[in-house]
N, C-alpha and C. Protein backbone atom coordinates (compact mmCIF):
# COMPACT_ATOMS: atom_id res chain seq x y z
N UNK A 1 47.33 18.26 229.85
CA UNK A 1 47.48 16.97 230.52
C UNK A 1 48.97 16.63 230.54
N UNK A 2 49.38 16.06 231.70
CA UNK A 2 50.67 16.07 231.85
C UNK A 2 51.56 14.68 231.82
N UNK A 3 52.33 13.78 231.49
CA UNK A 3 52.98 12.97 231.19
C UNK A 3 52.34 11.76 231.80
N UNK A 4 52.16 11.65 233.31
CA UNK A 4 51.80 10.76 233.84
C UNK A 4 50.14 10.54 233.67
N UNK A 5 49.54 11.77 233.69
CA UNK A 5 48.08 11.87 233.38
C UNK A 5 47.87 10.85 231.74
N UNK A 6 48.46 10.98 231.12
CA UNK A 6 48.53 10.85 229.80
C UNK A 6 48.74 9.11 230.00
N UNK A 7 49.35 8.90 230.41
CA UNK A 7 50.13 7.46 230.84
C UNK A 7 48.88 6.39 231.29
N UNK A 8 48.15 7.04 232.28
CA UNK A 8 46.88 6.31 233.18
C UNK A 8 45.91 6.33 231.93
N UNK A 9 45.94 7.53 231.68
CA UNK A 9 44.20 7.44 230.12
C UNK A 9 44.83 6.73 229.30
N UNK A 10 45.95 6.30 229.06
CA UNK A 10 46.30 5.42 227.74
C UNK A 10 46.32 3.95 228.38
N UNK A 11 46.56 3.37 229.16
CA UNK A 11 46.11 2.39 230.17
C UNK A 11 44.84 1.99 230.45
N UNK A 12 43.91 3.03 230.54
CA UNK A 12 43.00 2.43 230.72
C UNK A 12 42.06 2.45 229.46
N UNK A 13 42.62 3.23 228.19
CA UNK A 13 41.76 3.05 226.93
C UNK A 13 42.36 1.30 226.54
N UNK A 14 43.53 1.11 226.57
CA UNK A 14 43.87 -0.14 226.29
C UNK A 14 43.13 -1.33 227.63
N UNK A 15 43.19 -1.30 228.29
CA UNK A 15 42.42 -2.50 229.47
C UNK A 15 41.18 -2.34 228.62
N UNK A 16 40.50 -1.15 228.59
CA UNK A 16 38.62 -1.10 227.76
C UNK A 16 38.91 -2.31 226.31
N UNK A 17 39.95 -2.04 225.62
CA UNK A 17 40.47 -2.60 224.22
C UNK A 17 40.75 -4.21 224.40
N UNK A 18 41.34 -4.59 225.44
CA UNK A 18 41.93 -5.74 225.94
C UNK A 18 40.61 -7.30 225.75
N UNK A 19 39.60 -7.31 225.74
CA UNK A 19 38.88 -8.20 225.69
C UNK A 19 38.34 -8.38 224.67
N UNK A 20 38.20 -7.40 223.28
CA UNK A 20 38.56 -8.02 222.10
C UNK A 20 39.65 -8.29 221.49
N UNK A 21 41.05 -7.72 222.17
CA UNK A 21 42.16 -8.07 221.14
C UNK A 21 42.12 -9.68 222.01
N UNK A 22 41.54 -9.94 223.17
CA UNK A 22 42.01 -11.71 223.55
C UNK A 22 40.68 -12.35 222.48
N UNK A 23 39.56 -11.47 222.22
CA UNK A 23 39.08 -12.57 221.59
C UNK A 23 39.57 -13.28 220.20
N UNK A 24 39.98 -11.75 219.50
CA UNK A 24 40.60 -11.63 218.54
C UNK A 24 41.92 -12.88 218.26
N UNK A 25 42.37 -12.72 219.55
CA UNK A 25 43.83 -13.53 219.64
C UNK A 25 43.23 -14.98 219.54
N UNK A 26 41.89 -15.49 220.63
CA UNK A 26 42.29 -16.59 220.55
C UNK A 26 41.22 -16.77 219.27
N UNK A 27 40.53 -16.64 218.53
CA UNK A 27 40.25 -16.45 217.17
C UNK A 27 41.13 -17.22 215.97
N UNK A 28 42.35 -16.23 216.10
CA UNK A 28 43.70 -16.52 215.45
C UNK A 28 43.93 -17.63 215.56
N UNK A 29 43.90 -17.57 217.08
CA UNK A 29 44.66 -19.37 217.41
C UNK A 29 44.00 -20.50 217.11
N UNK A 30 43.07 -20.14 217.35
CA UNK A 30 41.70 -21.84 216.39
C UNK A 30 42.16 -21.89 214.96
N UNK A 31 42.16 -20.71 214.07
CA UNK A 31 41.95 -20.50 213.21
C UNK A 31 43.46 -21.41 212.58
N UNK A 32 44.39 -20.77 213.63
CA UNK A 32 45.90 -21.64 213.01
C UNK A 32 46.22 -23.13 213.73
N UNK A 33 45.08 -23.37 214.44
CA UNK A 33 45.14 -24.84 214.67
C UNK A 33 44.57 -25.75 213.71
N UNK A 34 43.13 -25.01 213.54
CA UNK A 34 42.38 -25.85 212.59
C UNK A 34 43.14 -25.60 211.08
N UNK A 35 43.97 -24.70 210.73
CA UNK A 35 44.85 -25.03 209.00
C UNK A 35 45.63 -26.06 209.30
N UNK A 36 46.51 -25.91 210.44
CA UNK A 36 47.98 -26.43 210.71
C UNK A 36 47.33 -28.02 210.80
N UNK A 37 46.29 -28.45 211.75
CA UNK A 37 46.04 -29.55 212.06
C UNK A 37 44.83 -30.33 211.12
N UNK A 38 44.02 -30.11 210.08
CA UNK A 38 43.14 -30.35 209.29
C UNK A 38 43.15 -30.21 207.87
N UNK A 39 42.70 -30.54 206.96
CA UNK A 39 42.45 -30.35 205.51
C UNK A 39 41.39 -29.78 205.43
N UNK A 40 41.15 -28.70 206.00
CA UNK A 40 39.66 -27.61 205.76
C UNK A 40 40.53 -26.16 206.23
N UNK A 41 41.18 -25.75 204.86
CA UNK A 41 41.43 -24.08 205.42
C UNK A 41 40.15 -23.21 204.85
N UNK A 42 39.51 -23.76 204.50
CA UNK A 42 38.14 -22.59 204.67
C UNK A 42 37.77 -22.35 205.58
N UNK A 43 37.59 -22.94 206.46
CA UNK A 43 37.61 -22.44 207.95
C UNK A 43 38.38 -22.08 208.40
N UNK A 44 39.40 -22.40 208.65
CA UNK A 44 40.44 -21.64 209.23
C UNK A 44 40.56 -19.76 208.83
N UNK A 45 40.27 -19.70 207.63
CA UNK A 45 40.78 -18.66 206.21
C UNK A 45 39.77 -17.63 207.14
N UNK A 46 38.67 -18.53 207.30
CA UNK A 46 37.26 -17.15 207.57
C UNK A 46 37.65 -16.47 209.40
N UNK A 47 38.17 -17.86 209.78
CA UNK A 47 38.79 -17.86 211.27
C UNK A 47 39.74 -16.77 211.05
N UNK A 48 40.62 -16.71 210.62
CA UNK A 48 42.00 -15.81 210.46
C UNK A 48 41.58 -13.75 210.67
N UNK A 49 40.85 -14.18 209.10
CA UNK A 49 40.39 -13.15 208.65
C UNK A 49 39.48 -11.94 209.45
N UNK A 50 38.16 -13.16 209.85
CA UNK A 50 37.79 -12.23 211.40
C UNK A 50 38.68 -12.07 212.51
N UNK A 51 39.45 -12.44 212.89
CA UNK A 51 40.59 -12.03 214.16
C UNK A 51 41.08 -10.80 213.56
N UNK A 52 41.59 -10.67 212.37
CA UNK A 52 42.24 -9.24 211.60
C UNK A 52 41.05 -8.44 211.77
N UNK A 53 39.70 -8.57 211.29
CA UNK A 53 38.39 -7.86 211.27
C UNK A 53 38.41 -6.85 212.44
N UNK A 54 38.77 -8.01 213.54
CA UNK A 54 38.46 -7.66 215.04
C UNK A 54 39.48 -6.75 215.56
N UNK A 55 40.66 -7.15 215.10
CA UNK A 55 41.98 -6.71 215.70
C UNK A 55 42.22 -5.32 215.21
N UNK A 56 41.89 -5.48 213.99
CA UNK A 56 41.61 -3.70 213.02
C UNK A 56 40.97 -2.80 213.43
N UNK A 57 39.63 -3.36 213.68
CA UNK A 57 38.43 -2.49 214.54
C UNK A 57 39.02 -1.96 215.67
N UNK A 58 39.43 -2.65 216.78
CA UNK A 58 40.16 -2.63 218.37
C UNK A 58 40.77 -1.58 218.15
N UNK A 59 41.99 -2.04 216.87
CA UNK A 59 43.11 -1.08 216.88
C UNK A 59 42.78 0.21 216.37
N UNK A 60 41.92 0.17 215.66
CA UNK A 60 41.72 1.54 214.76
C UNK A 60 40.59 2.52 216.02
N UNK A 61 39.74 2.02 216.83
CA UNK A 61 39.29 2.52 218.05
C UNK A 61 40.26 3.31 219.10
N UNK A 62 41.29 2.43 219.47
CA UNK A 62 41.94 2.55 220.57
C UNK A 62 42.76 3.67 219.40
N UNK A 63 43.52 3.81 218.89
CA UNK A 63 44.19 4.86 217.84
C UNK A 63 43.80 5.80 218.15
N UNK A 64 42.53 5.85 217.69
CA UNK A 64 41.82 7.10 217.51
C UNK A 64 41.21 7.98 219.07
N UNK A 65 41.59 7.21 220.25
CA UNK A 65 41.49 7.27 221.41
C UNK A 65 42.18 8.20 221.74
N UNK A 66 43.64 7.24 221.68
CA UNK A 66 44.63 7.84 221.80
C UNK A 66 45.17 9.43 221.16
N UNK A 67 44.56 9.14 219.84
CA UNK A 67 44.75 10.76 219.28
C UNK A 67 44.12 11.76 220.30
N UNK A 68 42.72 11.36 220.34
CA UNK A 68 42.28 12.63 221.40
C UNK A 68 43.19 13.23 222.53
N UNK A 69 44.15 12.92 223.19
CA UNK A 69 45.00 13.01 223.78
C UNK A 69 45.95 14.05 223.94
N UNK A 70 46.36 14.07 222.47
CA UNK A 70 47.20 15.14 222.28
C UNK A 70 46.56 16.50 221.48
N UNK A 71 46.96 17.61 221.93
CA UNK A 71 46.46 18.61 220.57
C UNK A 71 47.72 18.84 219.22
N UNK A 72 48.90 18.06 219.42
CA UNK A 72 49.34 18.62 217.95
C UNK A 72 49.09 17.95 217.36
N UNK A 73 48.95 18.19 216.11
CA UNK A 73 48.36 17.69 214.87
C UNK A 73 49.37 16.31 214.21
N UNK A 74 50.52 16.95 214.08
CA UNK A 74 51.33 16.31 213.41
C UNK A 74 51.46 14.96 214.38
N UNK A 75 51.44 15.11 215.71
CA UNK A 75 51.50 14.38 216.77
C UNK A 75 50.26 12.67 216.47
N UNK A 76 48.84 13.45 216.31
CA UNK A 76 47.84 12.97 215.75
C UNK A 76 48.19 11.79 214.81
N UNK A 77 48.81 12.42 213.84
CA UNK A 77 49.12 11.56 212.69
C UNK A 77 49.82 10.50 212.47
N UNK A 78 51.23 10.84 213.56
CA UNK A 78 52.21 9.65 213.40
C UNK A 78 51.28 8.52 214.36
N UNK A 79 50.62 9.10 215.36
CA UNK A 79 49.94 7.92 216.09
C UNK A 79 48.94 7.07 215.39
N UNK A 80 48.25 7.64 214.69
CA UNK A 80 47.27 6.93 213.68
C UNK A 80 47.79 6.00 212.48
N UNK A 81 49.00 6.61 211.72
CA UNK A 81 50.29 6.06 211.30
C UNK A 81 50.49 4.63 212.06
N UNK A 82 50.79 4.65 213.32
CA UNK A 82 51.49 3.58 213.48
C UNK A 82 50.56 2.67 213.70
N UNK A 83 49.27 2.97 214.19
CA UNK A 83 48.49 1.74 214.15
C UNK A 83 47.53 1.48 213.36
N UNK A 84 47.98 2.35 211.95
CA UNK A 84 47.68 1.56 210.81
C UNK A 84 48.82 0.52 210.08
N UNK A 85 49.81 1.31 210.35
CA UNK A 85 51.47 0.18 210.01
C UNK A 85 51.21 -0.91 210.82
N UNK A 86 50.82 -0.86 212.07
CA UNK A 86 50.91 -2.28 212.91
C UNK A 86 49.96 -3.22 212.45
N UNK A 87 48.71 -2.94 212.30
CA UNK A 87 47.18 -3.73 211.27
C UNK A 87 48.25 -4.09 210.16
N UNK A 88 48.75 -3.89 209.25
CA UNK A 88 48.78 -3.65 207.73
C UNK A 88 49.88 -5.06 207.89
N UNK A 89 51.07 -4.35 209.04
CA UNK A 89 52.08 -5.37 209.01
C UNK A 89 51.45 -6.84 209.84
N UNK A 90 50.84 -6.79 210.55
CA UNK A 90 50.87 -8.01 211.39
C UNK A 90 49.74 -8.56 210.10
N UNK A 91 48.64 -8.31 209.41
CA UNK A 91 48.14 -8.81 208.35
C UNK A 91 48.99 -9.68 207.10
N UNK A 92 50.25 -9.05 206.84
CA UNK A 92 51.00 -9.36 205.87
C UNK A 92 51.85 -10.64 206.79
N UNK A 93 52.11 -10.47 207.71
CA UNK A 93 52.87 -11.65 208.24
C UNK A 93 51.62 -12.98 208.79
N UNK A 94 50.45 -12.79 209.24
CA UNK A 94 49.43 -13.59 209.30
C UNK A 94 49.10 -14.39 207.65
N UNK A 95 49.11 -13.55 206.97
CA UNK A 95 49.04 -13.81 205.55
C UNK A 95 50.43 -14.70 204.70
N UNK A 96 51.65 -14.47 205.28
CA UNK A 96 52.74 -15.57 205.06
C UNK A 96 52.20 -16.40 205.78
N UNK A 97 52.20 -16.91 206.91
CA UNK A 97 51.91 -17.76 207.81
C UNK A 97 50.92 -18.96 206.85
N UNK A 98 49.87 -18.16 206.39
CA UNK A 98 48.92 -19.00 206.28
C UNK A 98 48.71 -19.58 204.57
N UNK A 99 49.34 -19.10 203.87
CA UNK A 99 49.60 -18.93 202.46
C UNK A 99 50.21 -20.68 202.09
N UNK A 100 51.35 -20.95 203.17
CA UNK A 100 52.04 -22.08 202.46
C UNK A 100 51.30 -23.54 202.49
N UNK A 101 50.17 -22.96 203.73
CA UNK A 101 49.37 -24.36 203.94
C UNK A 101 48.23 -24.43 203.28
N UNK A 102 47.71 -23.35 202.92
CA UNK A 102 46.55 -23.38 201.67
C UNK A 102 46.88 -23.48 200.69
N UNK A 103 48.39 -23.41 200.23
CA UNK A 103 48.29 -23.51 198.58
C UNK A 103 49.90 -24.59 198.11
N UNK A 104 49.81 -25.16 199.70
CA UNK A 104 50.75 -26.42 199.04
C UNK A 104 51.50 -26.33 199.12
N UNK A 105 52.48 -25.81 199.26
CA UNK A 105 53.95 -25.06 199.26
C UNK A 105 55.00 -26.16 199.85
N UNK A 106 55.90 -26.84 198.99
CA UNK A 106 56.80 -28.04 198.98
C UNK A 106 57.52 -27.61 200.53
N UNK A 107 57.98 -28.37 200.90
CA UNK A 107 58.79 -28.53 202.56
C UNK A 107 59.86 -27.38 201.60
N UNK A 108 60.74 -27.73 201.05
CA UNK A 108 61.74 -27.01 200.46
C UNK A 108 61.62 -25.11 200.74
N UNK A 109 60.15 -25.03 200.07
CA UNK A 109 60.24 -23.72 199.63
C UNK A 109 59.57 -22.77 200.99
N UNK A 110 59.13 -24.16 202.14
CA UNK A 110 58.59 -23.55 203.79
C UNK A 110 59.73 -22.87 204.30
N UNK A 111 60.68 -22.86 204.08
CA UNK A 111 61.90 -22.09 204.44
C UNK A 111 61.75 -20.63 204.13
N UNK A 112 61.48 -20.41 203.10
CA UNK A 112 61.39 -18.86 202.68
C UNK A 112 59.80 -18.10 203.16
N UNK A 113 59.13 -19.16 203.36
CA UNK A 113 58.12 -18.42 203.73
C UNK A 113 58.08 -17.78 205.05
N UNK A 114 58.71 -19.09 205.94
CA UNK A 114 59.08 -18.24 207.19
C UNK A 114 60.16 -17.19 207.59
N UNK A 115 61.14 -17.49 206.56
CA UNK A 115 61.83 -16.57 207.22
C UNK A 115 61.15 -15.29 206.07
N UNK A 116 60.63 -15.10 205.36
CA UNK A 116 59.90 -13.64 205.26
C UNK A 116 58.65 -13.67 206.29
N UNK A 117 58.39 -14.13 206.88
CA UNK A 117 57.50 -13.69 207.80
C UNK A 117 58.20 -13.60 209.29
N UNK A 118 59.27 -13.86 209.18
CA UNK A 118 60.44 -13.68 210.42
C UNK A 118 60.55 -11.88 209.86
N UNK A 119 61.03 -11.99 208.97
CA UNK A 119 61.39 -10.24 208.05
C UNK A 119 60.52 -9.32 208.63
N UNK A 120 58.93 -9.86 208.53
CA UNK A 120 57.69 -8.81 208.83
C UNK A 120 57.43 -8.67 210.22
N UNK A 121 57.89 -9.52 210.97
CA UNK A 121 58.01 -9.37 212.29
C UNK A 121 59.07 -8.43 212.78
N UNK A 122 59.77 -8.51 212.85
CA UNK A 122 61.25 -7.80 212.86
C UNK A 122 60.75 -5.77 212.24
N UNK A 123 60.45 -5.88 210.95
CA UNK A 123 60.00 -4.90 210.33
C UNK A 123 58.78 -4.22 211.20
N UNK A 124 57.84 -4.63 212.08
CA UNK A 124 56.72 -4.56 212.77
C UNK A 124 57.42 -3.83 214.06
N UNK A 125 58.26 -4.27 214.75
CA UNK A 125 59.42 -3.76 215.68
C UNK A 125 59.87 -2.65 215.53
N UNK A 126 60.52 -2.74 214.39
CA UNK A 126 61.32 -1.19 213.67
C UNK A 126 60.42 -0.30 213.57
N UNK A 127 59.15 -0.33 212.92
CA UNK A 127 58.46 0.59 212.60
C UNK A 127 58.22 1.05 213.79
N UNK A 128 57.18 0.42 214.99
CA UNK A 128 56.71 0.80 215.86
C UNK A 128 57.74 1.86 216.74
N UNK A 129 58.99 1.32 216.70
CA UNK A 129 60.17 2.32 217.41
C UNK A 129 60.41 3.47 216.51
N UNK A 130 60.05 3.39 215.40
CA UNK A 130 60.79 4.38 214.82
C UNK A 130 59.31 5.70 214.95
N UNK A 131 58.14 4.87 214.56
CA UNK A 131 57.12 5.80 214.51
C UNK A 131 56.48 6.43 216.26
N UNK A 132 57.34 5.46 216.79
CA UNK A 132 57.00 6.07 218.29
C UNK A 132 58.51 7.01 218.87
N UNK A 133 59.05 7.60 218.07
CA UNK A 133 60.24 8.22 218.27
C UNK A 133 59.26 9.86 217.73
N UNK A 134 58.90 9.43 216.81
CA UNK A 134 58.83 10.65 215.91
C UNK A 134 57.17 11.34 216.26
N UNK A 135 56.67 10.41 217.41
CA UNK A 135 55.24 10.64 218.02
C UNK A 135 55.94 11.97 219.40
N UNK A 136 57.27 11.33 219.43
CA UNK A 136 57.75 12.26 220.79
C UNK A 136 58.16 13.27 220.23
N UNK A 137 58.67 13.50 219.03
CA UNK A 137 59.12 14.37 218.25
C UNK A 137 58.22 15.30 218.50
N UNK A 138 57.36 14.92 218.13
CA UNK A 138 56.18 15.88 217.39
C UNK A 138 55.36 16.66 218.77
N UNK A 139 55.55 15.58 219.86
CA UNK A 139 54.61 15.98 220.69
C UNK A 139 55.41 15.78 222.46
N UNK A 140 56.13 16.21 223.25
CA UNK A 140 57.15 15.52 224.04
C UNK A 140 56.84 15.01 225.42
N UNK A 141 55.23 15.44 225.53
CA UNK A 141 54.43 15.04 226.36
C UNK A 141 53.52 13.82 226.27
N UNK A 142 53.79 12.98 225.07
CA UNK A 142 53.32 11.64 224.91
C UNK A 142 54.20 10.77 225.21
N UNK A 143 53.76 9.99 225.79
CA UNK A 143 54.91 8.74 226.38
C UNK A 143 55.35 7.86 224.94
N UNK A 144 56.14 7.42 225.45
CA UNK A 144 56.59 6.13 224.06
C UNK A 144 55.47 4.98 224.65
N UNK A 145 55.14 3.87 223.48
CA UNK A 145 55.20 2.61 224.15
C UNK A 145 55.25 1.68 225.42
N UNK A 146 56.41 2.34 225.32
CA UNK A 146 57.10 1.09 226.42
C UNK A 146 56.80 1.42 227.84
N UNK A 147 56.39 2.78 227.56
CA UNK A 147 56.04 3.93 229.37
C UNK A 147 54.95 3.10 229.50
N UNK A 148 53.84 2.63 228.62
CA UNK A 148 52.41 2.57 229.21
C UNK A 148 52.16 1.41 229.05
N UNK A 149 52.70 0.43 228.53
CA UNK A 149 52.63 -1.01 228.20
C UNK A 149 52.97 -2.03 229.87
């Protein structure tokens, strides 16, 4: 399969993917309205948590999609790699996010929370470039990212 072939099947495994990561998304978004705007993060918490549920599932599907794709191995791996780094990281920065309003966290010390969750964002970026460098490495007939997005 040849560059552009590769390009269209990864397009259209993501459009198939696309209507749970929006449910997923707007999930999230109730979930960070109802902490941000209410005194009930138990709901919100269970809200959050299933959007990750969902977003994990999606991602770990579409991954594994995508592996079929290529035959090198090593190729395989960094792709599965990265969208387990992307779950793991966007979890850890959902998880700052939501940490300072469930457990109180003085105006003072909201400063550090965001900007480490500014950090995991940023870090989420890097990885994805770096692990989609080393996907071409491995394999030079897989597009980066940015080809099929």
């Amino acid at each position: 399969m040849n560059k552009q072939e590769r390009i269209q099947t990864i397009q259209t495994i993501r459009k198939r993917m696309k209507p749970v990561r929006m449910v997923s998304a707007c999930f999230a978004a109730i979930g960070f309205l109802i902490l941000f705007l209410t005194d009930q993060p138990i709901w919100s918490i269970f809200l959050i948590v299933f959007a990750l549920i969902l977003f994990g599932i999606s991602s770990r599907k579409e991954g594994l999609e995508i592996c079929r794709i290529t035959n090198m191995k090593q190729a395989k791996r960094w792709i599965q790699l990265s969208y387990v780094a992307s779950f793991v990281l966007i979890s850890i920065a959902m998880t700052l996010i939501t940490i300072p309003h469930v457990a109180d966290v003085s105006d003072s010390h909201m400063f550090y929370w965001y900007l480490a969750s500014s950090v995991i964002i940023i870090m989420i970026v890097a990885v994805e470039t770096n692990l989609d460098h080393r996907v071409r490495q491995a394999d030079p007939e897989q597009p980066l990212s940015n080809e099929y997005r």
